[in-house]
Protein backbone atom coordinates (compact mmCIF):
# COMPACT_ATOMS: atom_id res chain seq x y z
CA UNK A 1 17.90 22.37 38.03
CA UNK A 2 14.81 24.75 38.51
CA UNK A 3 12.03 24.11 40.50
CA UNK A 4 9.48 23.37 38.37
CA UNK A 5 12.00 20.49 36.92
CA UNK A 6 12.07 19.60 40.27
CA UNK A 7 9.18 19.43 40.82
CA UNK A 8 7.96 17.52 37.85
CA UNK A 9 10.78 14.19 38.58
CA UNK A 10 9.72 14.12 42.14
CA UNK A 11 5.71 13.91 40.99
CA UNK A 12 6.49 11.36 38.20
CA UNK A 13 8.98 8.88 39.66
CA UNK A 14 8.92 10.00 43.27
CA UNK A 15 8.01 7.84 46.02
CA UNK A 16 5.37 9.67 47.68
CA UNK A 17 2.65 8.26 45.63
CA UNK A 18 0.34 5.49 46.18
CA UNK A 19 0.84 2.15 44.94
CA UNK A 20 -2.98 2.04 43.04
CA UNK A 21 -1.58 5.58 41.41
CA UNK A 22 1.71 3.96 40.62
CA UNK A 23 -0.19 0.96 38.62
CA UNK A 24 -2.47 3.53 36.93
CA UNK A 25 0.51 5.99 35.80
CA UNK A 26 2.34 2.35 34.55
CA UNK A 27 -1.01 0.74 32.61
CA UNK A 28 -1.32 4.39 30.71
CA UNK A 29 2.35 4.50 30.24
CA UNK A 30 2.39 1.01 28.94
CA UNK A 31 -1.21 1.84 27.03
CA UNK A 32 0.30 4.45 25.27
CA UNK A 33 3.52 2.85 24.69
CA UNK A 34 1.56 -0.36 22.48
CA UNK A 35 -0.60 2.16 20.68
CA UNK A 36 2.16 3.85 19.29
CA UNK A 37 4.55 0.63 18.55
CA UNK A 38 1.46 -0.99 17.25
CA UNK A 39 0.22 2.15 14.77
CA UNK A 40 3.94 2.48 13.50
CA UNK A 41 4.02 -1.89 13.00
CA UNK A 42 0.90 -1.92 10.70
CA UNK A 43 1.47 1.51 8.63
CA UNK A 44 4.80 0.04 7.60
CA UNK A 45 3.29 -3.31 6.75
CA UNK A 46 0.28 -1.87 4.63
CA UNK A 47 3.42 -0.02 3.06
CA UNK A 48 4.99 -3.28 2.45
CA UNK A 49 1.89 -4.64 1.09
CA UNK A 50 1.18 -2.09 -0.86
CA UNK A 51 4.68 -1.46 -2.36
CA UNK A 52 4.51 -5.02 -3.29
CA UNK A 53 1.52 -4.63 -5.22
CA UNK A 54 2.53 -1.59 -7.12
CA UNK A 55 6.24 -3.63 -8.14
CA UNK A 56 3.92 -6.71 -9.15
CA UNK A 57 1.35 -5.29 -10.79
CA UNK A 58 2.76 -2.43 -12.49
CA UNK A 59 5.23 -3.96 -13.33
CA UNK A 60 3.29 -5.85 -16.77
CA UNK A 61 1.03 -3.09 -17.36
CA UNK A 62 1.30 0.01 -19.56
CA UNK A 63 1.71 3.58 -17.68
CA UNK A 64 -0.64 4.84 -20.17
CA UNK A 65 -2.97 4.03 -23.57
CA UNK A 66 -3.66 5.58 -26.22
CA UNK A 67 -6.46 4.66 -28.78
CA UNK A 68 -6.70 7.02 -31.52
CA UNK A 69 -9.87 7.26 -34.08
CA UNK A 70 -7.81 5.77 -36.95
CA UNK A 71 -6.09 2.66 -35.70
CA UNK A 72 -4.76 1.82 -39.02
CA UNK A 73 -0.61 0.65 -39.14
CA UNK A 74 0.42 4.03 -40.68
CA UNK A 75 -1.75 5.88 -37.78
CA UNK A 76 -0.37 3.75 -35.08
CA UNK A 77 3.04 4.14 -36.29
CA UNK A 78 2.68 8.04 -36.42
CA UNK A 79 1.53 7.73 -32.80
CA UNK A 80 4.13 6.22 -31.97
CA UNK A 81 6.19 8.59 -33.50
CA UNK A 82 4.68 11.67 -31.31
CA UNK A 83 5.05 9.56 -28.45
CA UNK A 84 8.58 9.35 -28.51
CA UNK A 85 9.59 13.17 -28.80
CA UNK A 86 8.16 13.72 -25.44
CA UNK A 87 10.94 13.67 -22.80
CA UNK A 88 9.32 11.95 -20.02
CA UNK A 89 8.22 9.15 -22.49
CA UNK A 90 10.79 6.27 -22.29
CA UNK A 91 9.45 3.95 -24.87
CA UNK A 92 6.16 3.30 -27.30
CA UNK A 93 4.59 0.55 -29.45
CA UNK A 94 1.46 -0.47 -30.79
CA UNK A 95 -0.61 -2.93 -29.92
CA UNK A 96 -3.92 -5.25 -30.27
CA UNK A 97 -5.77 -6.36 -27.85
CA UNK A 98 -8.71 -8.50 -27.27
CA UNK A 99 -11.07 -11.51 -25.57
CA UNK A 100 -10.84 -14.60 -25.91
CA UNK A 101 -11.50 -18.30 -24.51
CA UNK A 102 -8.49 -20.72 -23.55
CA UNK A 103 -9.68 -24.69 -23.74
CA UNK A 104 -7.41 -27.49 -23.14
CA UNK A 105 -9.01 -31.02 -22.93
CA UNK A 106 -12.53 -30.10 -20.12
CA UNK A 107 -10.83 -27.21 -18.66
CA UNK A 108 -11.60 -23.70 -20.09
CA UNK A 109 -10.38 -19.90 -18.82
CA UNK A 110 -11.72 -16.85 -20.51
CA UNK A 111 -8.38 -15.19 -20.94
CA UNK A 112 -7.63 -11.01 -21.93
CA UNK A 113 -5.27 -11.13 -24.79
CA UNK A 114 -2.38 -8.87 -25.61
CA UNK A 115 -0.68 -8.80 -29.10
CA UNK A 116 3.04 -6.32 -28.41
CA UNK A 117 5.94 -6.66 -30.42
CA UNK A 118 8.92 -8.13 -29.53
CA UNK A 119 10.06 -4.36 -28.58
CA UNK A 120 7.12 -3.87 -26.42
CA UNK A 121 7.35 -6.86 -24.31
CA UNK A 122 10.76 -5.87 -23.27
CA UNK A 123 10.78 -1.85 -23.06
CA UNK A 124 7.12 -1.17 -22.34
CA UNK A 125 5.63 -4.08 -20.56
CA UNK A 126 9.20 -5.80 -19.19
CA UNK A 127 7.80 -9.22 -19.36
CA UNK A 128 11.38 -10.86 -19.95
CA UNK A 129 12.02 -10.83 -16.30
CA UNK A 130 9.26 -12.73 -14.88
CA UNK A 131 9.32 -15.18 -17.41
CA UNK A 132 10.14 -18.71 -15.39
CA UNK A 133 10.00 -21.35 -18.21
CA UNK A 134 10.36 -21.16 -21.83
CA UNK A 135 11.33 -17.92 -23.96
CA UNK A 136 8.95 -14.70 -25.06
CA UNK A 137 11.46 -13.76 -27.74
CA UNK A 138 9.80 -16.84 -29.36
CA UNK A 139 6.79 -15.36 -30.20
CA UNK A 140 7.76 -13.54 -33.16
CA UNK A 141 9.27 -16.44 -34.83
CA UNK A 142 6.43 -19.26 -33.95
CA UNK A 143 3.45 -18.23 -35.67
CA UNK A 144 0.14 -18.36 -33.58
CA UNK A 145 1.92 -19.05 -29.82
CA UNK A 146 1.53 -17.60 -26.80
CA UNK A 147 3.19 -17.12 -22.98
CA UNK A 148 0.47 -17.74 -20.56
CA UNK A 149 0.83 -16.70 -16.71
CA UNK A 150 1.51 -19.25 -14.20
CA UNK A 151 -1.96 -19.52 -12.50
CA UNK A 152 -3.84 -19.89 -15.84
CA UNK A 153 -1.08 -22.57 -16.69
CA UNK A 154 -1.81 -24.56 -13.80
CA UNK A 155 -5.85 -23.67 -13.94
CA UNK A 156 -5.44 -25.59 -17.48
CA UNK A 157 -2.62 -28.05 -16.40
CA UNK A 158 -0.79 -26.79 -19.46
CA UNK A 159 2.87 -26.83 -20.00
CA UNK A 160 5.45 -25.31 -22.19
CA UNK A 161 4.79 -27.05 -26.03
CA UNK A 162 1.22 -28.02 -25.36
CA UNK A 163 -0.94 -26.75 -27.98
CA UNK A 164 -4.48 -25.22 -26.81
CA UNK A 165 -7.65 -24.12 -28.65
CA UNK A 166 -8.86 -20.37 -28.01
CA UNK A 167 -12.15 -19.13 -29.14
CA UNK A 168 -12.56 -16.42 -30.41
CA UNK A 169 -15.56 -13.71 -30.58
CA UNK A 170 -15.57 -14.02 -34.46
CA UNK A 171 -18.70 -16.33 -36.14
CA UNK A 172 -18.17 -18.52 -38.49
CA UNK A 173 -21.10 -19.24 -40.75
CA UNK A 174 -21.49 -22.91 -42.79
CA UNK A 175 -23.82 -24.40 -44.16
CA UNK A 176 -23.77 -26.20 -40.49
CA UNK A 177 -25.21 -23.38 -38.83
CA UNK A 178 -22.78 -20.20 -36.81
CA UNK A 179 -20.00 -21.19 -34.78
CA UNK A 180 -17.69 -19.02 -32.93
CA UNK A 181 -14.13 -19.43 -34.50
CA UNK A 182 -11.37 -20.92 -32.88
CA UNK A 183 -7.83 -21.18 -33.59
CA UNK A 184 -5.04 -23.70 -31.75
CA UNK A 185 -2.12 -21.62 -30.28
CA UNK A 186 0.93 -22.73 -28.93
CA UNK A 187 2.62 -22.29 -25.52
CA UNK A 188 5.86 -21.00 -25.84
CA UNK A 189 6.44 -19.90 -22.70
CA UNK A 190 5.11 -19.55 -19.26
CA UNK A 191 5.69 -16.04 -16.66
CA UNK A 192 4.65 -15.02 -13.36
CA UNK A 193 4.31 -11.45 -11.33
CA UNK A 194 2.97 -12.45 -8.00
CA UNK A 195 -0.35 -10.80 -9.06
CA UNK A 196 -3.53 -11.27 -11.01
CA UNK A 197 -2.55 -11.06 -14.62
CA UNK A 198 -0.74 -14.50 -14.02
CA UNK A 199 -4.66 -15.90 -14.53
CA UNK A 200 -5.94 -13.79 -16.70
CA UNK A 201 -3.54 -12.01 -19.19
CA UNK A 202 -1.96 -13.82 -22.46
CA UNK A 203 0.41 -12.28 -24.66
CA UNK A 204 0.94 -12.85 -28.51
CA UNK A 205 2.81 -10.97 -31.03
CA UNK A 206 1.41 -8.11 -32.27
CA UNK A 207 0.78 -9.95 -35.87
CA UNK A 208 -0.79 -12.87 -33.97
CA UNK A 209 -3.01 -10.85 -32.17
CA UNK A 210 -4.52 -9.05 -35.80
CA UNK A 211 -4.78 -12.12 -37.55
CA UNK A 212 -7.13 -13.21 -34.66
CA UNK A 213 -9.03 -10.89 -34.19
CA UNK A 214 -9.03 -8.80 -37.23
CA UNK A 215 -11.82 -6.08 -36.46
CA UNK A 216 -12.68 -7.03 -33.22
CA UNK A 217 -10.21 -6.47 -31.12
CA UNK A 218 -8.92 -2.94 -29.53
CA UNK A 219 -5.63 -0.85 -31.33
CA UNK A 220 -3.53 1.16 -30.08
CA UNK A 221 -0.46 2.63 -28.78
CA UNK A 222 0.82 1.93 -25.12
CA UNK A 223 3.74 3.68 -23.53
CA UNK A 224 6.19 3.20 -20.41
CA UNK A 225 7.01 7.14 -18.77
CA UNK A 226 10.36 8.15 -16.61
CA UNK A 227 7.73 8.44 -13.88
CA UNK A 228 4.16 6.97 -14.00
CA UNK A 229 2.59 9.68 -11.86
CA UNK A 230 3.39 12.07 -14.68
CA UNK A 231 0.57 10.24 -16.61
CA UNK A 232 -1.62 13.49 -16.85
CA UNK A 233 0.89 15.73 -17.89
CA UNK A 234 1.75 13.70 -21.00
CA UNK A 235 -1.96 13.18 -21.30
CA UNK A 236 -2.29 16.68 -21.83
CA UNK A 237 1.23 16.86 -24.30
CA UNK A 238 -0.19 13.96 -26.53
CA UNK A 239 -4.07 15.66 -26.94
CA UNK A 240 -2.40 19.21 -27.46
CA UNK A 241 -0.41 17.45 -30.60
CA UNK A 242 -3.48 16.20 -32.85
CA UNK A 243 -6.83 18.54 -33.29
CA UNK A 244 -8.35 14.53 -33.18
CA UNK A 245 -9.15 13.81 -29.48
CA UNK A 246 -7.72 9.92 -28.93
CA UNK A 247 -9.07 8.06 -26.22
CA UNK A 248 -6.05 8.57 -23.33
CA UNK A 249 -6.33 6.23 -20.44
CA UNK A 250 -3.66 5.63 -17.93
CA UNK A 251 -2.44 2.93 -15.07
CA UNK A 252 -5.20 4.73 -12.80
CA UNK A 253 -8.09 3.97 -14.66
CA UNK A 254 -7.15 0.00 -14.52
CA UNK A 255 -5.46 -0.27 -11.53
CA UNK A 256 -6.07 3.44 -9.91
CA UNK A 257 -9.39 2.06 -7.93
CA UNK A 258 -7.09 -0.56 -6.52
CA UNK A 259 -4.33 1.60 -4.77
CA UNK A 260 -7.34 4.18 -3.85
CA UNK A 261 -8.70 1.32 -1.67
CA UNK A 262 -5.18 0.27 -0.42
CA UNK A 263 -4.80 3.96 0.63
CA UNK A 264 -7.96 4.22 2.05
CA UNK A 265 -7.75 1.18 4.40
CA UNK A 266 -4.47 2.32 5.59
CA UNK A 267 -5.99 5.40 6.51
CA UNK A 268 -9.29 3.42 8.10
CA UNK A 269 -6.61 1.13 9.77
CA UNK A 270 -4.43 4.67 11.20
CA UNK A 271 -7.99 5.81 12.64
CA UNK A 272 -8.69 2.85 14.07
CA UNK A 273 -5.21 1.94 15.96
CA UNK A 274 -5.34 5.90 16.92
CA UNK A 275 -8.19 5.11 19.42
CA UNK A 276 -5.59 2.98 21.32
CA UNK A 277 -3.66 5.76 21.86
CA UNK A 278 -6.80 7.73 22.84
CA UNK A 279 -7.28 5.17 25.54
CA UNK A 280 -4.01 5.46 26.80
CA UNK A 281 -4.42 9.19 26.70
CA UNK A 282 -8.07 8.87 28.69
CA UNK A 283 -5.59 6.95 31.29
CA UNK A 284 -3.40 9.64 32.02
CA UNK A 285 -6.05 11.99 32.38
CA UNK A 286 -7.09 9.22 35.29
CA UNK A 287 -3.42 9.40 36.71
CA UNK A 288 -3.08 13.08 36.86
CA UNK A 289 -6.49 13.85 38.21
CA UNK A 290 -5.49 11.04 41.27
CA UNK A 291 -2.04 12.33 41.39
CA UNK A 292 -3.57 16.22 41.93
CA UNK A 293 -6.27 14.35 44.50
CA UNK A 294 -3.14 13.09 46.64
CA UNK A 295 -0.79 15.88 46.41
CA UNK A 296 -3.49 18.85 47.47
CA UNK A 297 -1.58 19.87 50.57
CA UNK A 298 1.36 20.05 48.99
CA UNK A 299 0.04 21.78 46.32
CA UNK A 300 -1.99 24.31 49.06
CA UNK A 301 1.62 24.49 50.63
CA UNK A 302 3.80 25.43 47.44
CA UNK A 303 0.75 28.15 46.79
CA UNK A 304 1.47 29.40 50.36
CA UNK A 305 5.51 29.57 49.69
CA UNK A 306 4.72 31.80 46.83
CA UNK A 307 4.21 29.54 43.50
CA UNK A 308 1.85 31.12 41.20
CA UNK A 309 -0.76 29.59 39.38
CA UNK A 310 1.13 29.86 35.75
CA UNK A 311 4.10 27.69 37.38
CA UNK A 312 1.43 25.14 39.08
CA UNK A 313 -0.29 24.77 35.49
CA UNK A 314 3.34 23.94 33.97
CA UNK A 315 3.87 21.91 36.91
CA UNK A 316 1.37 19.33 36.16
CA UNK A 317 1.44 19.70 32.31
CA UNK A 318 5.20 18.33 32.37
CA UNK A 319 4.49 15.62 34.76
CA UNK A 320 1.71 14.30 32.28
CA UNK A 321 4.03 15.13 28.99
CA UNK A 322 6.71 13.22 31.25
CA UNK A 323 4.85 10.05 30.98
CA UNK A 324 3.55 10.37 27.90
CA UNK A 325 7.25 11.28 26.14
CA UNK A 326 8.76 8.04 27.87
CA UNK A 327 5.41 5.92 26.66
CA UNK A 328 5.97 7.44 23.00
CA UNK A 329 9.59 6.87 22.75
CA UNK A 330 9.27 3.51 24.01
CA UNK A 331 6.59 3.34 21.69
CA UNK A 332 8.66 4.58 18.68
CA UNK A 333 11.81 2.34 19.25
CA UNK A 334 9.36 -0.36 19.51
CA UNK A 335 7.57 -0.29 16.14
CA UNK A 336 10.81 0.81 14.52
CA UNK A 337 12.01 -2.03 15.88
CA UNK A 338 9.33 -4.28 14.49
CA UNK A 339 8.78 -2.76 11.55
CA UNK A 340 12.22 -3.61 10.60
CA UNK A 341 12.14 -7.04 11.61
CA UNK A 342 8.89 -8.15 11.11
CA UNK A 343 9.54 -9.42 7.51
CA UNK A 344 11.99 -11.98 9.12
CA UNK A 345 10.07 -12.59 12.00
CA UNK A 346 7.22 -14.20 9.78
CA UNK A 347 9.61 -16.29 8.18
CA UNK A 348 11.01 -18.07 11.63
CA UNK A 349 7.39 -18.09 13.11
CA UNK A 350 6.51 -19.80 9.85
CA UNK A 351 9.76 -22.16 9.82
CA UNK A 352 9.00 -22.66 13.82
CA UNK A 353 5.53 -23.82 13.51
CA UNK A 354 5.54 -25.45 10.53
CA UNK A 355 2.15 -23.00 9.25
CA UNK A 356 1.81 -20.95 6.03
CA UNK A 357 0.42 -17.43 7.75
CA UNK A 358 0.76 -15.82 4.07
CA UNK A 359 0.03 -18.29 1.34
CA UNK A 360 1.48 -16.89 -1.80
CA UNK A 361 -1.30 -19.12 -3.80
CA UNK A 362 -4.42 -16.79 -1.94
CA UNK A 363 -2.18 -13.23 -1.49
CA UNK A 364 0.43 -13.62 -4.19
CA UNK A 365 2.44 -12.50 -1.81
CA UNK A 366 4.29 -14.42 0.79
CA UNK A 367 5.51 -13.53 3.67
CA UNK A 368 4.92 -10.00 5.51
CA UNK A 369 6.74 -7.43 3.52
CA UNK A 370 7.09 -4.14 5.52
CA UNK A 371 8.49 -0.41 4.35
CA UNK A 372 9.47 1.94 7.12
CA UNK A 373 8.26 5.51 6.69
CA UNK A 374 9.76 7.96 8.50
CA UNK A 375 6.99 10.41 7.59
CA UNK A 376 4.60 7.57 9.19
CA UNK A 377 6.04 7.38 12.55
CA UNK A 378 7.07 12.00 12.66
CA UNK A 379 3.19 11.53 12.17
CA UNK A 380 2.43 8.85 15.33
CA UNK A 381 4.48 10.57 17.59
CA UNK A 382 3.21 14.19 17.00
CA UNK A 383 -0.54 12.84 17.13
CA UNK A 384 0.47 11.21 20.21
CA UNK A 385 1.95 14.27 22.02
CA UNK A 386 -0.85 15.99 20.44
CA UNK A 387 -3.51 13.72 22.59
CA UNK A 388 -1.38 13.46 25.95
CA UNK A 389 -0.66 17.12 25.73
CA UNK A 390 -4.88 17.64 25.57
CA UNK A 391 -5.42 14.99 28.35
CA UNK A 392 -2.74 16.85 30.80
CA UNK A 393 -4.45 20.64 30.48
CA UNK A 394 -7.89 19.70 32.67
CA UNK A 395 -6.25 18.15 35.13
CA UNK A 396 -3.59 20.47 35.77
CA UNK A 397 -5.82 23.48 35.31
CA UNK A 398 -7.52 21.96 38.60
CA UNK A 399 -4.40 21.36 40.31
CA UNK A 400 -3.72 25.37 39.38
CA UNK A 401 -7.22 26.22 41.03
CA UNK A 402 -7.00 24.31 44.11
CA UNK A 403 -7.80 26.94 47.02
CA UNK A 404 -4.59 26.68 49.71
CA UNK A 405 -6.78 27.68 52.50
CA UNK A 406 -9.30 25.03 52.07
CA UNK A 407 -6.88 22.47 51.43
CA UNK A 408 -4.72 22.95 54.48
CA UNK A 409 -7.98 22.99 56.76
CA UNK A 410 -7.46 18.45 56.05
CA UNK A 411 -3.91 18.98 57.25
């Protein structure tokens, strides 16, 4: 083993040192070591969180929308058409859309509806899955019924069979006066996602959904793509086919703002944690400068036996990248560790204490999901050798400039 090597083991874990230098050198060691498990532990669970949003969520709604100018059948159908000779377009429908309000007995929801054929339920919006009572194949052959999410269900106390008045934003004019028109619909069936549209979103058949609203509701064409972050690129394919500019929205204009803000806390939440680590960094800058304080004889003494200033200055850099490296691999193994098991750790702290730390009724999400990144925690560590590497160079650059004579004069 070299010298410097040498050198380096006997200044980190040799016994020469004092025991207040010792506990300083530990609480950065152990500072550094949290910071890092911690960091990697609540990246993976925003992961979790937010992988389990995009599964829910995305999972009922359209990758993109098209609205063309004429939203006639023939149009539609000839959008539909263009739609499907793209490649990265799996499947296409048409569909209308509108607003309505759900009243059974004193309890009322306004409600977003969505008329998609029997086609479209199951290849573009893949609502047979999530359907937990009764059957959305029904809709077709019940005229004027509808599959309401389960929130909305139990808002209204409705069940499969019960018929329920919607009202519509058409006006009916008698000799009575104007009144908004309503129409009883029947519940034929009843799904859930685990996410907002279980309140808010009710689906009809597609001839349903015109006879309601007629004029007033929106037409279009909706489509599921191989890969929903292709969106713009097919965007681009279906203006490029018509001189007649449609109106082309995509999954990022309804739920983009969403994941933006997910994205943007984990980042606020990386910042945040990362001052931890800056802490434990600010610590080892305290355990160097007192380990250069203690050692300046034998520093004065090494000068003296012919060690130049380069190997003093790589001397004292490994001895603080030796602390740090054992705090961040501790660190690592840590949140690895916990990132893995945290999922079923929730779970026996909740079964333990009897207490619901994730209530799927308020988060729609129960439990703590977590997603290990790898490029997450390559990221923690290299920001973490990044800080201890900048908190070793001022103290060892003082160990490097520590004059021998002056410092064996206290000999």
């Amino acid at each position: 083993m070299s010298l410097s090597w040498e050198l380096v083991l006997r200044f980190s874990f040799g016994r020469g040192q004092r025991r207040f230098t010792r506990f300083v050198a530990l609480a950065s060691l152990l500072g550094m070591m949290l910071g890092v498990a911690a960091l990697i532990t609540v990246l993976s669970v925003m992961n979790g969180f937010s992988g389990e949003l995009h599964k829910r969520l995305l999972s009922v709604t359209p990758d993109m929308v098209v609205v063309p100018a004429d939203t006639g059948p023939a149009a539609l159908k000839e959008w539909v058409g263009r739609a499907e000779m793209l490649p990265d377009v799996m499947a296409a429908t048409s569909f209308a859309n509108g607003t309505a309000l759900l009243r059974f007995g004193n309890r009322s929801r306004g409600v977003e509806v969505a008329g998609v054929s029997a086609s479209g339920l199951r290849d573009v919006i893949d609502l047979p899955p999530h359907m937990i009572e009764g059957d959305a194949e029904l809709l077709e052959a019940v005229p004027f019924s509808v599959v309401i999410g389960a929130d909305l269900a139990r808002l209204l106390r409705v069940e499969v069979g019960d018929d329920v008045d919607m009202l519509l934003p058409r006006l009916t004019v008698s000799p009575m006066g104007v009144f908004p028109r309503m129409r009883s619909v029947r519940v034929v069936g009843i799904f859930a996602v685990g996410a907002p549209p279980d309140a808010r979103v009710v689906y009809t058949s597609e001839s349903t959904a015109r006879k309601l609203f007629g004029s007033a509701g929106e037409r279009g064409v909706q489509l599921r793509l191989s890969d929903r972050d292709l969106a713009p690129f097919v965007g681009e394919d279906l203006l490029a086919m018509t001189p007649d500019a449609p109106r082309i929205e995509d999954w990022r204009s309804s739920q983009g703002s969403l994941f933006s803000a997910i994205k943007m806390e984990k980042i606020t939440v990386g910042v945040l944690l990362t001052s931890v680590i800056l802490v434990a960094a600010f610590n080892l800058v305290s355990t160097l400068t007192m380990s250069v304080t203690e050692k300046r004889s034998d520093i004065a003494i090494l000068q003296v036996l012919g060690l130049t200033t380069r190997h003093l200055l790589a001397i004292f850099l490994g001895h603080g990248l030796m602390l740090a490296i054992i705090g961040i691999a501790s660190g690592a193994l840590l949140g690895v560790g916990l990132a893995v098991s945290v999922s079923d750790l929730s779970l026996w702290v909740e079964r333990v204490s009897g207490a619901v730390l994730f209530d799927p009724a308020v988060y729609y999400i129960g439990g703590l999901p977590s997603v290990l990144m790898w490029s997450d925690v390559v990221a923690v560590v290299l920001v973490a050798l990044l800080l201890s590497v900048v908190a070793s160079v001022y103290p060892a650059w003082r160990a490097s400039r520590i004059p021998p004579a002056e410092a064996l004069n206290y000999v």
